[in-house]
Structure formats: structure tokens, C-alpha cells
N, C-alpha and C. Protein backbone atom coordinates (compact mmCIF):
# COMPACT_ATOMS: atom_id res chain seq x y z
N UNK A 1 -75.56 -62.34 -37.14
CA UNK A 1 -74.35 -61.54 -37.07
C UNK A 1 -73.16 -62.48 -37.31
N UNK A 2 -72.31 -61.92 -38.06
CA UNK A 2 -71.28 -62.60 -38.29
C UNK A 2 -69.97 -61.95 -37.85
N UNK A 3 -68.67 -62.75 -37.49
CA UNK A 3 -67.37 -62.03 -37.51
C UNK A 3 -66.34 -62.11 -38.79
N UNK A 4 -65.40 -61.03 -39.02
CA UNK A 4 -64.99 -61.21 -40.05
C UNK A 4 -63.64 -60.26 -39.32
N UNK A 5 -62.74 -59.85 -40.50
CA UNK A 5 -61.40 -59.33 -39.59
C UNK A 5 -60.80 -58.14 -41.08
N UNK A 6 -60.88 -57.42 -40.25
CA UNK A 6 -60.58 -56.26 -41.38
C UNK A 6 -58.70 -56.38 -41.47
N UNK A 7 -58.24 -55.54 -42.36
CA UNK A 7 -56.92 -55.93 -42.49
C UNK A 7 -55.76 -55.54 -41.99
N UNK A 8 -56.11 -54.55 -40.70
CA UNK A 8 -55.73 -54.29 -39.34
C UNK A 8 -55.68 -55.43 -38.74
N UNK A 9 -55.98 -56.47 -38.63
CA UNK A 9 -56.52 -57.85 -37.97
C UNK A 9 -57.45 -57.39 -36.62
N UNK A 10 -58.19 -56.39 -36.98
CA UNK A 10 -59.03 -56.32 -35.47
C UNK A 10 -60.54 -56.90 -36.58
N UNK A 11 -61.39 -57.55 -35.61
CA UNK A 11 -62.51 -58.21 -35.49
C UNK A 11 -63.58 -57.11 -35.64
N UNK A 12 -64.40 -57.44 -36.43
CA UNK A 12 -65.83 -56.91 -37.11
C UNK A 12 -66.60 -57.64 -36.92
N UNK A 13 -67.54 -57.49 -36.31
CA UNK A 13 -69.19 -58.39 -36.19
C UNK A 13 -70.32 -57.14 -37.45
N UNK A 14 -70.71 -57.90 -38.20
CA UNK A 14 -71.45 -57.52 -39.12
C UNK A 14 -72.58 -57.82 -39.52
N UNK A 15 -74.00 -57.27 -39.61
CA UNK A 15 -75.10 -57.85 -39.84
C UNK A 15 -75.52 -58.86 -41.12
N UNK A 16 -75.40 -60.18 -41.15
CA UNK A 16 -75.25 -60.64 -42.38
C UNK A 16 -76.01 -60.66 -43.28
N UNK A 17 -77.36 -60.08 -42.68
CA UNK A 17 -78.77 -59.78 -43.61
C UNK A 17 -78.18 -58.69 -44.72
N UNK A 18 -77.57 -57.91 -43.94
CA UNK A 18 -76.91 -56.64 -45.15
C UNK A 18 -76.45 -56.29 -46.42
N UNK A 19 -75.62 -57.65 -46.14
CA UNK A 19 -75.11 -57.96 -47.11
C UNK A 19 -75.11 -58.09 -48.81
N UNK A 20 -75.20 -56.93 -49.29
CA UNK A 20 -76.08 -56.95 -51.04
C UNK A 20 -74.81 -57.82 -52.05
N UNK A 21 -73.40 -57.58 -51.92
CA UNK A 21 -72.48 -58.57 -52.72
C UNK A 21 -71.48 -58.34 -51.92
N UNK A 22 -70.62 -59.58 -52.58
CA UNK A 22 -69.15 -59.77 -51.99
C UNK A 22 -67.80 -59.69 -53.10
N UNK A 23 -66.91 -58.69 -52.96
CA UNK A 23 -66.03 -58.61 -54.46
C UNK A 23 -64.79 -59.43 -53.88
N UNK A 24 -63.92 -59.75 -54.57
CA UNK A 24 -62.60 -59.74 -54.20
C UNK A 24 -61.58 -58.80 -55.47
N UNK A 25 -60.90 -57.96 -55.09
CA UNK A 25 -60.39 -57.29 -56.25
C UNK A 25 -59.32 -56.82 -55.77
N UNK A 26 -58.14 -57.15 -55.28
CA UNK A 26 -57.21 -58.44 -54.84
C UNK A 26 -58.17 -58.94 -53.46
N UNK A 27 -58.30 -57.78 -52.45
CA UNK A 27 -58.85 -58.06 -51.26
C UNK A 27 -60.60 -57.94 -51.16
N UNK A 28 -60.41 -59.00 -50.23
CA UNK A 28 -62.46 -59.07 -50.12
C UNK A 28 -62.98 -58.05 -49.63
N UNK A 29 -64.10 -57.07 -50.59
CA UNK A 29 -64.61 -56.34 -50.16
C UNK A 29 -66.05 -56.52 -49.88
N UNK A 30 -66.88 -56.21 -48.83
CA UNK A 30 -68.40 -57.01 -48.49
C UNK A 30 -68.77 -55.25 -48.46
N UNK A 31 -69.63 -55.52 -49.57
CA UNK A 31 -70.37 -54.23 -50.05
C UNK A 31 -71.94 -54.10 -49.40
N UNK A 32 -72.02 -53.54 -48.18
CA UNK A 32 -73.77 -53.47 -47.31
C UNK A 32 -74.89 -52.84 -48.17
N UNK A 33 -75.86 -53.01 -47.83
CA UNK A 33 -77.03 -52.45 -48.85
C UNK A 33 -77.27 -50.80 -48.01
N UNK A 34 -76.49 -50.64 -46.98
CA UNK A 34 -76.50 -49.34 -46.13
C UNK A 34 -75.36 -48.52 -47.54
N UNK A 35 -74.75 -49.28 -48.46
CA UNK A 35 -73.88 -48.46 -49.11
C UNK A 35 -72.36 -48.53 -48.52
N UNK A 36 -71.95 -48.64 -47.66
CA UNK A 36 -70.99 -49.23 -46.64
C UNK A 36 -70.05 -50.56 -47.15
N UNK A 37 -69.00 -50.01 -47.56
CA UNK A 37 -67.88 -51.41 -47.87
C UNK A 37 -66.90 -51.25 -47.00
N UNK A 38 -66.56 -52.94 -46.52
CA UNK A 38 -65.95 -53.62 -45.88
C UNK A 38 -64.84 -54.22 -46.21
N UNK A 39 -63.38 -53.82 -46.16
CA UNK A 39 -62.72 -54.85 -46.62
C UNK A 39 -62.13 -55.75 -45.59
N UNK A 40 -61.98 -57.17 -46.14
CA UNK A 40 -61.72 -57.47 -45.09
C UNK A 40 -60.80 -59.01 -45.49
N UNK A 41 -59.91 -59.96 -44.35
CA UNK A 41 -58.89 -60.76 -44.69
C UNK A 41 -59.24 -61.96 -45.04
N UNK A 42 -60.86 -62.21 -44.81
CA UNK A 42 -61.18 -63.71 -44.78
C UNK A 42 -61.61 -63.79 -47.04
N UNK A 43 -61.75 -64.81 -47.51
CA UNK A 43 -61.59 -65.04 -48.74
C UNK A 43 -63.22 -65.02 -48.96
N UNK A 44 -63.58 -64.55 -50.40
CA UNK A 44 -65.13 -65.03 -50.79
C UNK A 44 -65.50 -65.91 -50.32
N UNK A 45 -65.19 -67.07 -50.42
CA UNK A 45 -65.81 -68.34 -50.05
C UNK A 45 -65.91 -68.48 -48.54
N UNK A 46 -65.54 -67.88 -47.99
CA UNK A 46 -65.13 -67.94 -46.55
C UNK A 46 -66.03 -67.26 -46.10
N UNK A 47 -66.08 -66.09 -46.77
CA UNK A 47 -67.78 -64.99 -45.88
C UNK A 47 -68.51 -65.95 -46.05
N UNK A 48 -68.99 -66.56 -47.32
CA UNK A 48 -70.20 -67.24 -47.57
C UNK A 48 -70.15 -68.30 -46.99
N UNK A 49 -69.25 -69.28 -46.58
CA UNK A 49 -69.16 -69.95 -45.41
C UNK A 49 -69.70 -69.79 -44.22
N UNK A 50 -69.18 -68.33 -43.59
CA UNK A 50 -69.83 -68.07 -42.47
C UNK A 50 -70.95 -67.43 -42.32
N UNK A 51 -71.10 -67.15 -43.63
CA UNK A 51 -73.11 -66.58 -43.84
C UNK A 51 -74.00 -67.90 -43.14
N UNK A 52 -73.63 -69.14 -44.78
CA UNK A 52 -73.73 -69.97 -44.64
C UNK A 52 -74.27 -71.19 -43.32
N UNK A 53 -73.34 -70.89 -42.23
CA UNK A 53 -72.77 -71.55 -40.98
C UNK A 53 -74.17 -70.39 -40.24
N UNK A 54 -74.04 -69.57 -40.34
CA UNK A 54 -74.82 -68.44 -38.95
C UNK A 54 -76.28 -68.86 -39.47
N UNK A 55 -76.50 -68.89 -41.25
CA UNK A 55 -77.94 -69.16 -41.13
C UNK A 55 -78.68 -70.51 -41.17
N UNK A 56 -77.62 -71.50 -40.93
CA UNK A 56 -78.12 -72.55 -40.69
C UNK A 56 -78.05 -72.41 -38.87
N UNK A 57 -77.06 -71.83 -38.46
CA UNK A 57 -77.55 -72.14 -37.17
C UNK A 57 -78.49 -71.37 -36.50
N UNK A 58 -79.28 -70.79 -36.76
CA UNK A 58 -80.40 -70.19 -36.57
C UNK A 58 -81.71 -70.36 -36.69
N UNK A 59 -81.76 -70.77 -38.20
CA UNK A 59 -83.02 -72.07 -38.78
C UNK A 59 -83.11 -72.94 -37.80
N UNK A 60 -81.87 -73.80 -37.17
CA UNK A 60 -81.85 -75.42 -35.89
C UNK A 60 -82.51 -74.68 -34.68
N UNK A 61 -81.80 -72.91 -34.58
CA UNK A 61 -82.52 -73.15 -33.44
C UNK A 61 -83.72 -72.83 -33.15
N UNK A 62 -84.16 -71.87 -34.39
CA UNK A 62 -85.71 -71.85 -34.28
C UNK A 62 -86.37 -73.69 -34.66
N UNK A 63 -86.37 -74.16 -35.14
CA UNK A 63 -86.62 -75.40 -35.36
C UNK A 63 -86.83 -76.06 -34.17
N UNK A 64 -85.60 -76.35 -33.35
CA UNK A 64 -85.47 -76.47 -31.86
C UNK A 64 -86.53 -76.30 -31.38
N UNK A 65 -86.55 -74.25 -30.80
CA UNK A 65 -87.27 -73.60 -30.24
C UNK A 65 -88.74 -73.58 -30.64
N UNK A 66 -89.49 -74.44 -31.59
CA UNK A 66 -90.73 -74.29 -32.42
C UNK A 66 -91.52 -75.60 -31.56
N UNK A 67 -90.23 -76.66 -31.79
CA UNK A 67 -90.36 -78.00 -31.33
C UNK A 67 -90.76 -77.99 -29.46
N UNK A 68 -89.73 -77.44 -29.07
CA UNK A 68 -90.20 -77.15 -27.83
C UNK A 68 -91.53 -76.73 -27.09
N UNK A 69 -91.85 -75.57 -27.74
CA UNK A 69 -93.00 -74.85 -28.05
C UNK A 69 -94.24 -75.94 -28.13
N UNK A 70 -93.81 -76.75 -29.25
CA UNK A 70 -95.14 -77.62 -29.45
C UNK A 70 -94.94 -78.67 -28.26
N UNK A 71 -94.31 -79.34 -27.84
CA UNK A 71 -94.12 -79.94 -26.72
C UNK A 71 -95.19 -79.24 -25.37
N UNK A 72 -94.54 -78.35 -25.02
CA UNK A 72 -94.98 -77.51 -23.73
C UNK A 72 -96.21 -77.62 -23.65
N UNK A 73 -96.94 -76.93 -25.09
CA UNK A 73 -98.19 -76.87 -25.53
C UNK A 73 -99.27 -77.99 -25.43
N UNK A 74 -98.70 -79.38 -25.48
CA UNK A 74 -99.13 -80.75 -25.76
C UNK A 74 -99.54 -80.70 -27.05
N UNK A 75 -98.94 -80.39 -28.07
CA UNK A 75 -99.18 -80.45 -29.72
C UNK A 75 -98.48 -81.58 -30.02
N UNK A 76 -97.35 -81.93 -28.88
CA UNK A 76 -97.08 -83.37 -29.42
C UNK A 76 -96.74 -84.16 -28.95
């Protein structure tokens, strides 16, 4: 899940799996595969930034959480 800020400036948490494209045409619109567009204040590069940012931090923590796992287990 990501946050993003529509152009009201109120805050949107959005599923980032959803996500099928991103336009800018003046303003960024994040077009969902539900069919559902989003416009919103942060720039292209900036969603994909925070795509970016959420799915790396998720990969660490399963990674983390895998590592642990094998620990507990005595796998290592």
C-alpha cells in the first residue's frame, strides 16, 4: 500500500499491486486495473518512487522474516 495525495491535498492509501499505468496530462493520473483513475499531486517519477520504496521494503522484510524462520528452525 502506498500514500499519495489527491489535489484536495487529503491523503490516499492505494493498493500498489493495482496499478496498470501512470499518465501525467498536465496532472498525474494513476489509472487501477479495477478501471478507477486517480489523480493525484505527487509527479510520475515520484509514484514510481514510492512503488519502488514499498516493494523493496517488503522483499527485506520477507527476506528478514525467511531468515529468521530458518534460524528458529536450526537450518542455520
Amino acid at each position: 500500500m502506498i500514500t499519495v495525495t489527491r489535489l484536495n491535498d487529503s491523503k490516499l492509501v492505494i493498493n500498489s499491486d493495482l496499478i496498470e499505468f501512470i499518465e501525467a496530462i498536465p496532472d498525474t493520473i494513476i489509472s487501477l486495473t479495477t478501471g478507477k483513475k486517480i489523480m493525484v499531486k505527487e509527479s510520475t517519477d515520484t509514484v514510481i518512487q514510492i512503488v519502488a520504496e514499498f516493494r523493496n521494503k517488503v522483499r527485506s522484510i520477507r527476506i528478514n522474516n525467511s531468515d529468521t524462520h530458518a534460524v528458529s528452525n536450526g537450518s542455520k
